[in-house]
Protein backbone atom coordinates (compact mmCIF):
# COMPACT_ATOMS: atom_id res chain seq x y z
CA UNK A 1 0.00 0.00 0.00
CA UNK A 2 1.57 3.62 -0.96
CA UNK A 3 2.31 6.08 1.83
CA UNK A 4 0.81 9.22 2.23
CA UNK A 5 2.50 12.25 1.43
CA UNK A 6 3.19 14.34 4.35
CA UNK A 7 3.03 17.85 5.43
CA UNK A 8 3.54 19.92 8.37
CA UNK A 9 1.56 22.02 9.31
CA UNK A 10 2.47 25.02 12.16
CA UNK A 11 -0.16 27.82 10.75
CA UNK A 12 2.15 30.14 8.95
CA UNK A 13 1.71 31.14 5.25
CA UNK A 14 4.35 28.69 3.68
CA UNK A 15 3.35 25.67 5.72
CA UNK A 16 -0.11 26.34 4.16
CA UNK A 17 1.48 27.08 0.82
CA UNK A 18 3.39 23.49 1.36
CA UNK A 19 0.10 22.06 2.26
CA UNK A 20 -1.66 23.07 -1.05
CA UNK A 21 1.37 21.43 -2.89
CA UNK A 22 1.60 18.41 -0.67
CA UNK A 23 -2.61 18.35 -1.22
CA UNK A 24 -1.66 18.57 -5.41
CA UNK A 25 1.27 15.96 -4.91
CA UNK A 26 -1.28 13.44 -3.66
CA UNK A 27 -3.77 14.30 -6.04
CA UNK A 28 -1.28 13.01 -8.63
CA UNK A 29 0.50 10.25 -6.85
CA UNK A 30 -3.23 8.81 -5.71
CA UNK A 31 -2.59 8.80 -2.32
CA UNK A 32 -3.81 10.22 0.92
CA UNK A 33 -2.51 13.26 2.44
CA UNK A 34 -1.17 13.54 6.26
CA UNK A 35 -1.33 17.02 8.27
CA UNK A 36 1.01 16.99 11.01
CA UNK A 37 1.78 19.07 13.61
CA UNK A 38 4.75 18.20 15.96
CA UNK A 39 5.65 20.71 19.02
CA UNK A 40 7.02 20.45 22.43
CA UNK A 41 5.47 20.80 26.10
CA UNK A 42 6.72 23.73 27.83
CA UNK A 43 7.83 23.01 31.06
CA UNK A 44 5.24 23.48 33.06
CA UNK A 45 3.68 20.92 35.04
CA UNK A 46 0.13 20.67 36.89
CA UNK A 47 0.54 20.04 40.94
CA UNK A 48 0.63 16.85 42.51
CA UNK A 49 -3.32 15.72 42.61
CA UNK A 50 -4.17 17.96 40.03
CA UNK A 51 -5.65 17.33 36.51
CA UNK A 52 -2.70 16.49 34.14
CA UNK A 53 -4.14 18.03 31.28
CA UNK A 54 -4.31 21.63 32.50
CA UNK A 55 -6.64 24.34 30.94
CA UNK A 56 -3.49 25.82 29.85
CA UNK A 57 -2.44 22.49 27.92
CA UNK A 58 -6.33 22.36 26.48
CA UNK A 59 -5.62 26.04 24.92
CA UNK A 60 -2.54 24.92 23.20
CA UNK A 61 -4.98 21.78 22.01
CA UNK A 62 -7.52 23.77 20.76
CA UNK A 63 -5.04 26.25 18.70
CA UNK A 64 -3.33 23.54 17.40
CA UNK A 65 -6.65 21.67 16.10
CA UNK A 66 -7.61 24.72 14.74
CA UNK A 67 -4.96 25.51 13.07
CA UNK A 68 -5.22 21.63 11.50
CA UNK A 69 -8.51 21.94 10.51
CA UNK A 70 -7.36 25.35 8.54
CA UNK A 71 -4.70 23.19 6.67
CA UNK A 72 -7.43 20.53 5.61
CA UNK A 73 -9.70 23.30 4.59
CA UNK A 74 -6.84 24.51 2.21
CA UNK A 75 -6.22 21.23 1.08
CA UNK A 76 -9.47 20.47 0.23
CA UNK A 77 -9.32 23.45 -2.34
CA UNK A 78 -6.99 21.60 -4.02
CA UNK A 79 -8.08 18.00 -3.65
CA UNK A 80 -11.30 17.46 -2.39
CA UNK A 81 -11.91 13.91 -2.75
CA UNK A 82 -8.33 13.04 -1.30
CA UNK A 83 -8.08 11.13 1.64
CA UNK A 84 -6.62 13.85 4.67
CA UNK A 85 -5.45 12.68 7.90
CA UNK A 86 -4.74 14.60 10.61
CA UNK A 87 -2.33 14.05 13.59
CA UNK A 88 -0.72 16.02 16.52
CA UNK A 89 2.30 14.72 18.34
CA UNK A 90 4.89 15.94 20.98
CA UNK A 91 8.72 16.21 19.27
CA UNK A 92 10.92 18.27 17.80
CA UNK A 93 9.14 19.29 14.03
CA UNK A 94 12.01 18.55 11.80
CA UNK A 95 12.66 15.20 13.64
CA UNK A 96 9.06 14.51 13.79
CA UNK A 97 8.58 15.03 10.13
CA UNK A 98 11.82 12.89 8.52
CA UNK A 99 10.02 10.11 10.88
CA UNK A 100 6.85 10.49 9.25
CA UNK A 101 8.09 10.83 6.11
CA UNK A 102 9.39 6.89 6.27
């Protein structure tokens, strides 16, 4: 089965610009398209007992899967019957992304 291509995503003009051409790239390869988005915790941790996903942790959630669901809406311009798949993990971006791109 052929990989995805793969594109990461952080919200700024030329990730969406590398979206689009990721989004035309699977277009022509017939494949599915992946939207990642890799970042790392700050260090800051909840208190013994308390919660460990913090309201300040849920913010940073709900940025990030907004700025996802922009990327998918921009690749959809471009491909709208291509298979997108979205995914948010903790790393380093460039690190994250050679992984991905395996």
């Amino acid at each position: 089965m052929a990989k995805p291509v793969v594109a990461g995503v952080d919200g700024s003009p030329s990730s969406l610009d590398a979206v689009e051409t990721a989004a035309y790239e699977a277009v022509l390869s017939g494949v599915g398209l992946r939207l990642v988005h890799a970042f790392g915790w700050p260090s800051i941790h909840p208190p013994p007992g308390g919660p460990p996903w913090s309201p300040a942790r849920a913010g940073v959630r709900e940025l990030v899967d907004g700025t996802l669901a922009d990327a998918e809406q921009r690749a959809r311009e471009v491909a709208p019957h291509v298979d997108i798949t979205r995914e948010v993990t903790v790393g380093e971006p460039l690190m994250v992304l050679e992984i991905e791109s395996r």
